[in-house]
PDB file of N, CA and C in Angstrom:
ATOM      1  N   UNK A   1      10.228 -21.730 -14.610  1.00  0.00           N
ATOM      2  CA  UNK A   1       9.831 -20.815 -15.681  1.00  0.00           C
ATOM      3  C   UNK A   1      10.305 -19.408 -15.333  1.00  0.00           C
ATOM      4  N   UNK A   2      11.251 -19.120 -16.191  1.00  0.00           N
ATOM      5  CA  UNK A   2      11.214 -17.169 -16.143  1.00  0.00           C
ATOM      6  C   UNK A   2      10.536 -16.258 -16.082  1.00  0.00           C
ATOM      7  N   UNK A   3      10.358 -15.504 -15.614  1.00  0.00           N
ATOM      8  CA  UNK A   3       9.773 -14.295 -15.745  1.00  0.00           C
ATOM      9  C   UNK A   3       9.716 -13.768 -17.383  1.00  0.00           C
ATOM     10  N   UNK A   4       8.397 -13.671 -17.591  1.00  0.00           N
ATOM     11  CA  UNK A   4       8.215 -13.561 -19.221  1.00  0.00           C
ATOM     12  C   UNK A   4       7.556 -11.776 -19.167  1.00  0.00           C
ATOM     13  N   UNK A   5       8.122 -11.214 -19.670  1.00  0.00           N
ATOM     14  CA  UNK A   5       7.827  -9.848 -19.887  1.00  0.00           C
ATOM     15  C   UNK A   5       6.979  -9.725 -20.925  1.00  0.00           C
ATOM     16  N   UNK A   6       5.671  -9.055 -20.908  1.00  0.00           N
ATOM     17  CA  UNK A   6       5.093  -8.676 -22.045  1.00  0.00           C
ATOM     18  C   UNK A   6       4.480  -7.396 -22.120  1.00  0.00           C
ATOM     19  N   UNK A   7       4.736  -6.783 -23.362  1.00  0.00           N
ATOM     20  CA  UNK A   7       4.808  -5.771 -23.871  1.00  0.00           C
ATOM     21  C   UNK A   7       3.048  -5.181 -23.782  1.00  0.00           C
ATOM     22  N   UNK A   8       2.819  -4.021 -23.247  1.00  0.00           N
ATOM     23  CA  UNK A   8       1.002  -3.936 -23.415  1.00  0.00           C
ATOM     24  C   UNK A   8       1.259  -3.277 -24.337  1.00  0.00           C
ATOM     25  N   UNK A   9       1.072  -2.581 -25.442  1.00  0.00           N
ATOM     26  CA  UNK A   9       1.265  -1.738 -26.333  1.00  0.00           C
ATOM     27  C   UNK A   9      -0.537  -1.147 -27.055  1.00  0.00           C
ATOM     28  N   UNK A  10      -1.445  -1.631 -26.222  1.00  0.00           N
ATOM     29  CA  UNK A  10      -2.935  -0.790 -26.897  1.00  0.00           C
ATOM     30  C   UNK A  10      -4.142  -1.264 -26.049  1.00  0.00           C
ATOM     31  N   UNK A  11      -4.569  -0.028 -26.341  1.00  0.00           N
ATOM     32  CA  UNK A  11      -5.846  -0.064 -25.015  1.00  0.00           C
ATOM     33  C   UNK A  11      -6.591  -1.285 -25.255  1.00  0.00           C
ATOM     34  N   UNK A  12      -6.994  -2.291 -26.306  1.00  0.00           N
ATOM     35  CA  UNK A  12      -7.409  -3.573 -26.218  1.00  0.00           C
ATOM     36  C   UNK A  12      -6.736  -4.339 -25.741  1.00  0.00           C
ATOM     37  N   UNK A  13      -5.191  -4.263 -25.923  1.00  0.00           N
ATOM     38  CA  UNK A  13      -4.844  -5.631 -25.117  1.00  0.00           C
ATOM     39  C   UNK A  13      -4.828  -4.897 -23.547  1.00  0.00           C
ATOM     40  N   UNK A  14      -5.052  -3.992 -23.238  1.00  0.00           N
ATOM     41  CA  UNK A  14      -5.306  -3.249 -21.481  1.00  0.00           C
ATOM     42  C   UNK A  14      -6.310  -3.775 -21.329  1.00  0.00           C
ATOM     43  N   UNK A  15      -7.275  -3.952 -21.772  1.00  0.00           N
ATOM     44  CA  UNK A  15      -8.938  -4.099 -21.355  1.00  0.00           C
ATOM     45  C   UNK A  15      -8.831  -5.524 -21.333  1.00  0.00           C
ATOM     46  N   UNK A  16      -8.190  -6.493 -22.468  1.00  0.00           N
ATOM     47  CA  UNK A  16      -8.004  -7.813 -22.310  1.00  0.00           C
ATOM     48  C   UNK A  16      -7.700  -8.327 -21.401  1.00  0.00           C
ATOM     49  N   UNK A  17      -6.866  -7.485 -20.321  1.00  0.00           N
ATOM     50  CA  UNK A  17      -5.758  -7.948 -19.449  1.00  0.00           C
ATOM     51  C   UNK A  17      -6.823  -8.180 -18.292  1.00  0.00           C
ATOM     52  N   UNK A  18      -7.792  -6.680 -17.962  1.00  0.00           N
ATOM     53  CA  UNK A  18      -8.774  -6.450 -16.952  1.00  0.00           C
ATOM     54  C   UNK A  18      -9.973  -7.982 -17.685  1.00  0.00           C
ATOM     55  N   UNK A  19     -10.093  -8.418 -18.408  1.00  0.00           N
ATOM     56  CA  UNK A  19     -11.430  -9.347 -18.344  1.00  0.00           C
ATOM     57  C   UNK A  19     -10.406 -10.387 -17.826  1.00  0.00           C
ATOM     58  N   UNK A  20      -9.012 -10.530 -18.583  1.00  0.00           N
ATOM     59  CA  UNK A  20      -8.714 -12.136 -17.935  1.00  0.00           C
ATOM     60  C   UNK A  20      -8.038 -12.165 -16.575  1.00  0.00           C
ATOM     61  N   UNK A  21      -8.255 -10.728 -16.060  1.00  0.00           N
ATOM     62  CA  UNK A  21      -8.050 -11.039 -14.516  1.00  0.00           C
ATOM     63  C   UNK A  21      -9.393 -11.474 -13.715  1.00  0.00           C
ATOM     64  N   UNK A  22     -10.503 -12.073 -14.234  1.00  0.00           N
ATOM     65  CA  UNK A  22     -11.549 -12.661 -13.546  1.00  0.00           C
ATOM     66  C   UNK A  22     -11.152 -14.218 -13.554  1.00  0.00           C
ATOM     67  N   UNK A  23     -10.108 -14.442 -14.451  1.00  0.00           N
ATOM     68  CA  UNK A  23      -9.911 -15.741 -14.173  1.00  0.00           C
ATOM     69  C   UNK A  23      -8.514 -16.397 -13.251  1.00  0.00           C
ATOM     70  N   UNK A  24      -7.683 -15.009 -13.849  1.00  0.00           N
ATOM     71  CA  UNK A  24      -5.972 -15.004 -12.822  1.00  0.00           C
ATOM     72  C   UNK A  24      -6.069 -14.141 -12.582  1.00  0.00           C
ATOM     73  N   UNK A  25      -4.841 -13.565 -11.879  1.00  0.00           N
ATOM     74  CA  UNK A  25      -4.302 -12.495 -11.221  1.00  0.00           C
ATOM     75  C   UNK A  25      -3.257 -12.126 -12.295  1.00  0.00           C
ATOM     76  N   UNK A  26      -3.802 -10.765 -12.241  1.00  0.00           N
ATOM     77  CA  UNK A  26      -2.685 -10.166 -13.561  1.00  0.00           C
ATOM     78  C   UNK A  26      -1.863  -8.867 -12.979  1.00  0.00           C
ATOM     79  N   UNK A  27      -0.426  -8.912 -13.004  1.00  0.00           N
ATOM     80  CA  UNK A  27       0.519  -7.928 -12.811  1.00  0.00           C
ATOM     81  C   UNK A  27       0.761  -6.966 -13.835  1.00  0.00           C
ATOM     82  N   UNK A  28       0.033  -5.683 -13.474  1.00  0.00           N
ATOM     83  CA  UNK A  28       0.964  -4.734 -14.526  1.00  0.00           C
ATOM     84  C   UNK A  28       2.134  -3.638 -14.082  1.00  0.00           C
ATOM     85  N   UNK A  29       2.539  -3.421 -14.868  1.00  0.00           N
ATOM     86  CA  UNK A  29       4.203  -3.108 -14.453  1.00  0.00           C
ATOM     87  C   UNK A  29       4.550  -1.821 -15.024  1.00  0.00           C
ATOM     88  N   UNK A  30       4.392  -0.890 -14.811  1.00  0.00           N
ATOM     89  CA  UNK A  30       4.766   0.627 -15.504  1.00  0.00           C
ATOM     90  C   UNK A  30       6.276   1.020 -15.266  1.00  0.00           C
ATOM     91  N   UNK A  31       6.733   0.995 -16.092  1.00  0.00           N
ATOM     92  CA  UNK A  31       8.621   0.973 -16.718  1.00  0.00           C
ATOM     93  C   UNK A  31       8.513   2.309 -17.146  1.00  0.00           C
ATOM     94  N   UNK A  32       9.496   3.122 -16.458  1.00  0.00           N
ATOM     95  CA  UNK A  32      10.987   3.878 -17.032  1.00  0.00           C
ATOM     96  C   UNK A  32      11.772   3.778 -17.971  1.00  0.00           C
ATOM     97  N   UNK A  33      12.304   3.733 -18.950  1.00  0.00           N
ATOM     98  CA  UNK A  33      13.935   2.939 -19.486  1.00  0.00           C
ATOM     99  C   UNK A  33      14.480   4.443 -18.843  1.00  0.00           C
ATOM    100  N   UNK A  34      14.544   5.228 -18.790  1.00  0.00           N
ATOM    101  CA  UNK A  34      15.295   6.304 -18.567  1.00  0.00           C
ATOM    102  C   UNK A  34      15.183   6.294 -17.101  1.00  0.00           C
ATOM    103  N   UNK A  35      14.678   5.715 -16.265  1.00  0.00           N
ATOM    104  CA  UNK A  35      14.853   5.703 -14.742  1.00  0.00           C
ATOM    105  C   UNK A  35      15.701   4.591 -13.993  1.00  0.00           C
ATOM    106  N   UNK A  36      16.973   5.107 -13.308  1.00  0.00           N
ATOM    107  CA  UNK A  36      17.541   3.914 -12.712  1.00  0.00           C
ATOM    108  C   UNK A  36      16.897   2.975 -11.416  1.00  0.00           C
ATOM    109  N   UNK A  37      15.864   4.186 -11.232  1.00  0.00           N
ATOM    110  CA  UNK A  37      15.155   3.062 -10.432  1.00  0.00           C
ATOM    111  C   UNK A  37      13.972   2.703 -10.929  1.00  0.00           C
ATOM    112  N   UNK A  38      13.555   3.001 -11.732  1.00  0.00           N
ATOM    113  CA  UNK A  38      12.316   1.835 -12.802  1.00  0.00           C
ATOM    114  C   UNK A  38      13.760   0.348 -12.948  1.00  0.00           C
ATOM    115  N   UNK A  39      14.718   0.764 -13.587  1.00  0.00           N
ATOM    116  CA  UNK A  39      15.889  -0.197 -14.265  1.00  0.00           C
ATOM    117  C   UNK A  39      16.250  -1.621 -12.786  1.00  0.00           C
ATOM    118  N   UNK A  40      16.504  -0.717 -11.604  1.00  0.00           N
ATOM    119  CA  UNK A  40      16.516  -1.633 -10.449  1.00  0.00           C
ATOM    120  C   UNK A  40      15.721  -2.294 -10.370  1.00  0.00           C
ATOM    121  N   UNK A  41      13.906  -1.832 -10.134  1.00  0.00           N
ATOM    122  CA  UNK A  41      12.724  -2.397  -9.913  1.00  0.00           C
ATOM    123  C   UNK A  41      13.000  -3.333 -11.021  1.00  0.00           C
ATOM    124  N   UNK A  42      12.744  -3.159 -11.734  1.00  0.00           N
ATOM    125  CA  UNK A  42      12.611  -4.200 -13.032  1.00  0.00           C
ATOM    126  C   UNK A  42      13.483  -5.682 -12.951  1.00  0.00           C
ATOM    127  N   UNK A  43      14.695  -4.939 -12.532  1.00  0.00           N
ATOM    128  CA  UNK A  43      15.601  -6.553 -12.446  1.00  0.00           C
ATOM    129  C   UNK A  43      15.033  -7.115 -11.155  1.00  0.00           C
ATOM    130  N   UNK A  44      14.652  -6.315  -9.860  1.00  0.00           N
ATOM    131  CA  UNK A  44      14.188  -7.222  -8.849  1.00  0.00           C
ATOM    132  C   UNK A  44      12.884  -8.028  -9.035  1.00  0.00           C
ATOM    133  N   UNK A  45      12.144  -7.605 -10.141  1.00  0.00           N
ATOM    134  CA  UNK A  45      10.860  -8.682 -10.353  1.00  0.00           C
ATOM    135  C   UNK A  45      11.316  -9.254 -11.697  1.00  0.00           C
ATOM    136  N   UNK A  46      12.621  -9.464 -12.149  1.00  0.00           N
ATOM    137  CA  UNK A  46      13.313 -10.476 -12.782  1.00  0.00           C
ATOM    138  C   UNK A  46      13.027 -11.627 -12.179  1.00  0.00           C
ATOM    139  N   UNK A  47      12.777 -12.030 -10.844  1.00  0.00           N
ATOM    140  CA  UNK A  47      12.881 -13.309 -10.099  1.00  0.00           C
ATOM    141  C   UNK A  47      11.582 -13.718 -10.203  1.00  0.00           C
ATOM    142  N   UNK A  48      10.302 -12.910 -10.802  1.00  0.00           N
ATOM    143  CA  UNK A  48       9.075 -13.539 -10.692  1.00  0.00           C
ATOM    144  C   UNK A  48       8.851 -14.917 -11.837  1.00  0.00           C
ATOM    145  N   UNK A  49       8.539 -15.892 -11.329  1.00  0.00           N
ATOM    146  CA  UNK A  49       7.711 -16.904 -12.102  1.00  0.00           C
ATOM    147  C   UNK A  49       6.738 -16.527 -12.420  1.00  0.00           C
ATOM    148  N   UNK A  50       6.314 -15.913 -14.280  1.00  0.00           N
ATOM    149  CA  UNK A  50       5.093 -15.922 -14.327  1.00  0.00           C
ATOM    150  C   UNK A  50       5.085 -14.301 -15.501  1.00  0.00           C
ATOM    151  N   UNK A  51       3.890 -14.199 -15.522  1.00  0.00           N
ATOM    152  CA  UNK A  51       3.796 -13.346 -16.581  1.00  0.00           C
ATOM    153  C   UNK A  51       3.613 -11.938 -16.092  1.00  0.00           C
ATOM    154  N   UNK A  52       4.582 -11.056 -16.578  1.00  0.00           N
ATOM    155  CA  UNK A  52       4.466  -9.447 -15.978  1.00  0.00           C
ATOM    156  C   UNK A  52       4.202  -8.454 -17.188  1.00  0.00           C
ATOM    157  N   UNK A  53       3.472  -7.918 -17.017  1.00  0.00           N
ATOM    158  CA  UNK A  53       2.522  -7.087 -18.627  1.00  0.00           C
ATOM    159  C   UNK A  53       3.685  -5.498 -18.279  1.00  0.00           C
ATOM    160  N   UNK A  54       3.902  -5.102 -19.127  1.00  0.00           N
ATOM    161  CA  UNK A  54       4.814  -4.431 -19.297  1.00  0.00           C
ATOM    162  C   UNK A  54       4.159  -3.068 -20.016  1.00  0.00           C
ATOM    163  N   UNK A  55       3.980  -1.707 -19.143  1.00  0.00           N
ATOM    164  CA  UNK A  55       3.499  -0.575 -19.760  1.00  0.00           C
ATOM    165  C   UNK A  55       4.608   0.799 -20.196  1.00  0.00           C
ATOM    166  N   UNK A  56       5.571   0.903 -21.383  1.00  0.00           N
ATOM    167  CA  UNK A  56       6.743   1.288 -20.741  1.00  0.00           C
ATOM    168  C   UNK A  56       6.133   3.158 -21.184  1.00  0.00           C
ATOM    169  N   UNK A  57       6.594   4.210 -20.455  1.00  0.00           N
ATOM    170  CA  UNK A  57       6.604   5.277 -20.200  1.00  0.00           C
ATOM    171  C   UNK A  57       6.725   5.926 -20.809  1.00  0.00           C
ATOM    172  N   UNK A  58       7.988   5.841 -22.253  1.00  0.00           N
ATOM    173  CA  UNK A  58       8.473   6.103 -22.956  1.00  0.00           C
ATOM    174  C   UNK A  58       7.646   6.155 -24.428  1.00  0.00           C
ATOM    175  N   UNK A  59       6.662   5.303 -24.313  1.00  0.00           N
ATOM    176  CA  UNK A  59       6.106   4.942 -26.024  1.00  0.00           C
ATOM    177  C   UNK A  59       4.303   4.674 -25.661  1.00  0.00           C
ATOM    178  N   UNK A  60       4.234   4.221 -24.253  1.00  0.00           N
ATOM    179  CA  UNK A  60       2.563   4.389 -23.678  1.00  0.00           C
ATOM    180  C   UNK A  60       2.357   4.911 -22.863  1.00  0.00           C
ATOM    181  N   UNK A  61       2.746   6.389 -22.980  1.00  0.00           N
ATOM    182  CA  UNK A  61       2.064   7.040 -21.484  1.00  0.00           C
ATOM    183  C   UNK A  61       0.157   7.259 -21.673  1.00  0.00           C
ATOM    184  N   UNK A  62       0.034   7.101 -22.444  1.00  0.00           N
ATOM    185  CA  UNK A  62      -1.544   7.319 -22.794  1.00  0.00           C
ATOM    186  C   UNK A  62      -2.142   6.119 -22.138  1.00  0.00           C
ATOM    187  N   UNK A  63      -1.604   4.405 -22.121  1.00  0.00           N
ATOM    188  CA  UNK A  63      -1.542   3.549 -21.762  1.00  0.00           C
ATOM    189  C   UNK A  63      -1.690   3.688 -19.642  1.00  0.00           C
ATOM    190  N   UNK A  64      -0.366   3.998 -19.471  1.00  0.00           N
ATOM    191  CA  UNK A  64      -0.659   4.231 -18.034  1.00  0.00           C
ATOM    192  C   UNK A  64      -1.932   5.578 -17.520  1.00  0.00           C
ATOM    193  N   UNK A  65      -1.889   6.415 -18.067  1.00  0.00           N
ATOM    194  CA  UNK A  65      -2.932   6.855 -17.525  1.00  0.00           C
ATOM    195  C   UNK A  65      -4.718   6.381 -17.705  1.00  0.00           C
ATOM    196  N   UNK A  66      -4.703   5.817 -18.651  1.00  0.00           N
ATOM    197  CA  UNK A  66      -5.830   4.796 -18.892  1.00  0.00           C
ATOM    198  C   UNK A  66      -5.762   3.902 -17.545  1.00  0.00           C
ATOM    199  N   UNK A  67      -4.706   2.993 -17.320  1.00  0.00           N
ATOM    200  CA  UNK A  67      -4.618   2.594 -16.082  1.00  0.00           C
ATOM    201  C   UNK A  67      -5.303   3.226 -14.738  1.00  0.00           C
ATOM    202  N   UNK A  68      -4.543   4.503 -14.175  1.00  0.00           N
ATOM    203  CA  UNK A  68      -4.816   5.211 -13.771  1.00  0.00           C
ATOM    204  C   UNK A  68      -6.665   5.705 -13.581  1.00  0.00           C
ATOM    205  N   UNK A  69      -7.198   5.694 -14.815  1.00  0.00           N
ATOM    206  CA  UNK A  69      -8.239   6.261 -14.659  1.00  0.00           C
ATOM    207  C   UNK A  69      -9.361   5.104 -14.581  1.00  0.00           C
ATOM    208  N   UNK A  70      -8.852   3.509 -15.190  1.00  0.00           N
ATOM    209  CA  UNK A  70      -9.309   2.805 -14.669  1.00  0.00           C
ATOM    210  C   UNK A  70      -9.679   2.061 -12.860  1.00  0.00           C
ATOM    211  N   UNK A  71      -8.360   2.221 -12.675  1.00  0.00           N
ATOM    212  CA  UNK A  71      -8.258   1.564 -10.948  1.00  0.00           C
ATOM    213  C   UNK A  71      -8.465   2.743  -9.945  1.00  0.00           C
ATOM    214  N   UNK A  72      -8.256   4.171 -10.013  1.00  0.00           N
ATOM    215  CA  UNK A  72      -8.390   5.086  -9.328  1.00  0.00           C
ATOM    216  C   UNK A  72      -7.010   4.997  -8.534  1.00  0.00           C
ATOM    217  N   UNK A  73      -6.409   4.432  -9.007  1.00  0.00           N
ATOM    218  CA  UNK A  73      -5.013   4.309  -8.444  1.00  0.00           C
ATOM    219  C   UNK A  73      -4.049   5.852  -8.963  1.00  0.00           C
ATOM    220  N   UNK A  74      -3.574   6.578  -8.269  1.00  0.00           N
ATOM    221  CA  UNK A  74      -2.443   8.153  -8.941  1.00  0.00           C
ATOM    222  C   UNK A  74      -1.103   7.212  -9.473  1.00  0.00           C
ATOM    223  N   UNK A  75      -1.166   7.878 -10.801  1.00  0.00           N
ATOM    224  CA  UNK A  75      -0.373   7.668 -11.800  1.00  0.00           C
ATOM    225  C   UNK A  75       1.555   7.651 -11.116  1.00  0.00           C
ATOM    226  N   UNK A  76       2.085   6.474 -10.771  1.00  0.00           N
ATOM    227  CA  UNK A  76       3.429   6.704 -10.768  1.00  0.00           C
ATOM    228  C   UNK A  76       4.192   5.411 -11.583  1.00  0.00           C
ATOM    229  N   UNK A  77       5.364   6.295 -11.401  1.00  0.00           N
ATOM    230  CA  UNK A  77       6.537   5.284 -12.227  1.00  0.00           C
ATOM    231  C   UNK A  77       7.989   5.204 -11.516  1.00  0.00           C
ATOM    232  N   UNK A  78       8.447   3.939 -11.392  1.00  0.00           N
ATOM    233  CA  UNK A  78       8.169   2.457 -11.448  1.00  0.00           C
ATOM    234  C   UNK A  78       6.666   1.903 -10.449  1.00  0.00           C
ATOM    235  N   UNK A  79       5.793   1.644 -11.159  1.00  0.00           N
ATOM    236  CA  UNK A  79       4.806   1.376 -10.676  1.00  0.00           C
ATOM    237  C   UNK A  79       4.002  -0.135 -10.345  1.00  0.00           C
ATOM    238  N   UNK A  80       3.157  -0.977  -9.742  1.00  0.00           N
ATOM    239  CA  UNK A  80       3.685  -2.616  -9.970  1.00  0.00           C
ATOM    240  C   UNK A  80       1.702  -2.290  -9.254  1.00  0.00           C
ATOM    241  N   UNK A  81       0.880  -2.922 -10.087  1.00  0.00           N
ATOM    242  CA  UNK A  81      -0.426  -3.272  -9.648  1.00  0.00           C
ATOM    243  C   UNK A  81      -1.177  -4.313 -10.407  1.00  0.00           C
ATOM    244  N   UNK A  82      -1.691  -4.892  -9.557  1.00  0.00           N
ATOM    245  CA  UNK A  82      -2.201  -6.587  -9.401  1.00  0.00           C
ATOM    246  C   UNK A  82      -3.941  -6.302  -9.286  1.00  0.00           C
ATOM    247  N   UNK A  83      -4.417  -7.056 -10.670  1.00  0.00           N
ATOM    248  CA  UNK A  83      -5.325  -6.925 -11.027  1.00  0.00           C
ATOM    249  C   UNK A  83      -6.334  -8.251 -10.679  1.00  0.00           C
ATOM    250  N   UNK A  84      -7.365  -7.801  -9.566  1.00  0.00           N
ATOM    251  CA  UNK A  84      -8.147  -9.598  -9.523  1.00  0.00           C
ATOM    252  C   UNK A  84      -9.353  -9.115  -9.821  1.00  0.00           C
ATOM    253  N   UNK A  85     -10.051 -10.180 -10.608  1.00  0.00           N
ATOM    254  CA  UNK A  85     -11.583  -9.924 -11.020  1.00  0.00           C
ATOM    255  C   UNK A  85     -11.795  -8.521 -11.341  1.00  0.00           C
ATOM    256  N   UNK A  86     -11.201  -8.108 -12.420  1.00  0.00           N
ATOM    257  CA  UNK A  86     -11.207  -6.378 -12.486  1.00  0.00           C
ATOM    258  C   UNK A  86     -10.724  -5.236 -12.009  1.00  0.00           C
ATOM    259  N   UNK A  87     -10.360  -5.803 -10.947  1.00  0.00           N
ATOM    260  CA  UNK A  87     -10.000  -4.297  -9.822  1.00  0.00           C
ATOM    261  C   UNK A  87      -8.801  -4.574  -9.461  1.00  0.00           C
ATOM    262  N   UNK A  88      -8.235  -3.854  -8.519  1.00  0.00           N
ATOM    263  CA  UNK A  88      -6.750  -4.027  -8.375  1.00  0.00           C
ATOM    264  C   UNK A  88      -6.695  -4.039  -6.852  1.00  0.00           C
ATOM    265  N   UNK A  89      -5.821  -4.971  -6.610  1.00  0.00           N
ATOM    266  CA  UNK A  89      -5.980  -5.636  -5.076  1.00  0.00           C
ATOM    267  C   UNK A  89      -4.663  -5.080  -4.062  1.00  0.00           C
ATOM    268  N   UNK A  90      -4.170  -5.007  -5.026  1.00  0.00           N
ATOM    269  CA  UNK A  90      -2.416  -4.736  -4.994  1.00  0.00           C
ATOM    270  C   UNK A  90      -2.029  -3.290  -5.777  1.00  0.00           C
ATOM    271  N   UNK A  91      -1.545  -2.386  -5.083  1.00  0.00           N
ATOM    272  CA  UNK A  91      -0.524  -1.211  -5.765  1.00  0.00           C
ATOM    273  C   UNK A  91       0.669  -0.874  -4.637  1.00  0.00           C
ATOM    274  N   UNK A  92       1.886  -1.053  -5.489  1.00  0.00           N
ATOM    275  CA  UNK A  92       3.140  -0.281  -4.789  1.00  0.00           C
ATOM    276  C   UNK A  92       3.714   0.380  -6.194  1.00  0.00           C
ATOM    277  N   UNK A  93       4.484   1.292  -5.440  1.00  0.00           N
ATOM    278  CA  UNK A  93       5.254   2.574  -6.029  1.00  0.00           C
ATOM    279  C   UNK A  93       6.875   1.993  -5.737  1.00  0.00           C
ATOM    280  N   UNK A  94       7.890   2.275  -7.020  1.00  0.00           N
ATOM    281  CA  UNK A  94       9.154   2.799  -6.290  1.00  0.00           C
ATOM    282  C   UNK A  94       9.953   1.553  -5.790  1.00  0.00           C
ATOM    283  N   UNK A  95      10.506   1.709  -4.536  1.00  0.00           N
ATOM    284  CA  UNK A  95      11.291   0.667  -4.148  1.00  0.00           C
ATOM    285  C   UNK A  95      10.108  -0.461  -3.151  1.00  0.00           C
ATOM    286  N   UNK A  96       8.932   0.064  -2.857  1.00  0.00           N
ATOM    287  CA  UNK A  96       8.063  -0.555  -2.200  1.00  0.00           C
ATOM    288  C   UNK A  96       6.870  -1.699  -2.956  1.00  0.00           C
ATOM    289  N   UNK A  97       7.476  -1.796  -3.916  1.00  0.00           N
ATOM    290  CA  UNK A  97       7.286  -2.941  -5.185  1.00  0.00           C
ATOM    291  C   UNK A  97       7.876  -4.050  -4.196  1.00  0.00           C
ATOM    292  N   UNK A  98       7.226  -4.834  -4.456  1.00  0.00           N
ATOM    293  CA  UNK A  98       7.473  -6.452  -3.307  1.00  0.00           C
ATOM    294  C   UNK A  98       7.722  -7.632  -4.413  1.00  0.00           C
ATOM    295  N   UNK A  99       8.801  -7.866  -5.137  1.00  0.00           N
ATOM    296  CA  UNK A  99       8.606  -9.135  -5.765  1.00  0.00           C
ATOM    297  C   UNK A  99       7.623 -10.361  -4.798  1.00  0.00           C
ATOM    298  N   UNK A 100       8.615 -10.835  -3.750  1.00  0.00           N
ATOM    299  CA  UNK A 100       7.456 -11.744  -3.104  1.00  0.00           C
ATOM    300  C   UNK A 100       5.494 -11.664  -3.082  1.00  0.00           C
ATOM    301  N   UNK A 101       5.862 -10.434  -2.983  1.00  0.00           N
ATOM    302  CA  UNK A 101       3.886 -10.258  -2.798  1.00  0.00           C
ATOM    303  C   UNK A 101       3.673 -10.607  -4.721  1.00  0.00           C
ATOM    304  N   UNK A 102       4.114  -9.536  -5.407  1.00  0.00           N
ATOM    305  CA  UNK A 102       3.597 -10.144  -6.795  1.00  0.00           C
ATOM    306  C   UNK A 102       3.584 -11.948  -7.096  1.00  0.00           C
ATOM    307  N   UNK A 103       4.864 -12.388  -6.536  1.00  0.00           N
ATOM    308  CA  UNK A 103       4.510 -13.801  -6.757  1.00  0.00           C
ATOM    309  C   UNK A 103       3.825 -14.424  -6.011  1.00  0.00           C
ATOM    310  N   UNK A 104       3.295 -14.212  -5.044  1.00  0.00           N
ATOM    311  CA  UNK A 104       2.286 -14.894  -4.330  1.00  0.00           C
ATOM    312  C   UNK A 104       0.542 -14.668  -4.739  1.00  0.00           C
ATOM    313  N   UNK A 105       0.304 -13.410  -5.481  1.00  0.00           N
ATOM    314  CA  UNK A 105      -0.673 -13.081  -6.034  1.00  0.00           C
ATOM    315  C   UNK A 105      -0.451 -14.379  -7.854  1.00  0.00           C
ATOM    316  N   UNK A 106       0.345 -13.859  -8.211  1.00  0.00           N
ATOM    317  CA  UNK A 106       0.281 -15.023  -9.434  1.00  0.00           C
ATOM    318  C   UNK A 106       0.553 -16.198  -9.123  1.00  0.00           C
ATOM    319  N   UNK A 107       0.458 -17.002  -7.851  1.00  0.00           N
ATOM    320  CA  UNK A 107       0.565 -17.958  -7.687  1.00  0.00           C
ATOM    321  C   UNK A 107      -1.137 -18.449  -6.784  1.00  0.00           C
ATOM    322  N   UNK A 108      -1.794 -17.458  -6.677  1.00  0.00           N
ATOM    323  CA  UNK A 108      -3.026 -17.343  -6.426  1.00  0.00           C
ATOM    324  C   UNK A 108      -2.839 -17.397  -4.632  1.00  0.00           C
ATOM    325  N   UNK A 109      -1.995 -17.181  -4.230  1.00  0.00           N
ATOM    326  CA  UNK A 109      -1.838 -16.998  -2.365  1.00  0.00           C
ATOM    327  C   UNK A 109      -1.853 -16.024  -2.334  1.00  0.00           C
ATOM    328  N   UNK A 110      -3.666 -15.428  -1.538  1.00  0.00           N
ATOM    329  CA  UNK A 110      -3.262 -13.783  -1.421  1.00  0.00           C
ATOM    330  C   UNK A 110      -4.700 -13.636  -0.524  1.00  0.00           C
ATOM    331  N   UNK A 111      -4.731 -12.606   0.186  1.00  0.00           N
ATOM    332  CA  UNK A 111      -6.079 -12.650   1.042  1.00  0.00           C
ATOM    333  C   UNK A 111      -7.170 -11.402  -0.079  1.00  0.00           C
ATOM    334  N   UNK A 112      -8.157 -12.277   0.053  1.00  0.00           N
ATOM    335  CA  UNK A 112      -9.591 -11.894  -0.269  1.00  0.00           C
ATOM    336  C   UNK A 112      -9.793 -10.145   0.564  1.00  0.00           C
TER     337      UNK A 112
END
């Protein structure tokens, strides 16, 4: 299965994302289009199996900082944080985005 990109586009489907991470592990993904390294990051978690929620910069910045003020996580872009049972277990910035670690969290291998 490909890596299926999906679009967050409103603070309900954000909040949706946080309840159904009590049941999976949910990746959200804060995109650039105008950054060549958002554009890099992005193709390197091209290789993930699995579903990557997509917040892009350009059309939801209101979106990422909601993020932000949810997880207590500081607002950056290309940004990659992994949501379990509500909270976020996982944050990297930049080139320190780990495809492997995201797929091992959506594959449910990840320490407590």
């Amino acid at each position: 299965m490909p890596t299926n990109f999906i679009r967050v586009e409103s603070g309900e489907q954000l909040s949706q994302l946080f309840e159904a991470s009590s049941d999976r592990s949910v990746v959200l993904f804060k995109h650039s289009s105008t950054c060549g390294i958002s554009a890099g990051v992005m193709h390197d978690v091209s290789i993930i199996d699995g579903d990557i929620h997509v917040i892009s910069m350009q059309t939801q910045r209101p979106l990422a900082m909601e993020i932000a003020s949810r997880t207590g996580i500081r607002h950056e872009s290309p940004q990659a944080i992994v949501l379990v049972g509500g909270k976020p277990v996982y944050s990297a910035s930049h080139y320190d985005i780990e495809p492997a670690t995201l797929q091992s969290y959506l594959n449910g291998k990840y320490a407590e």
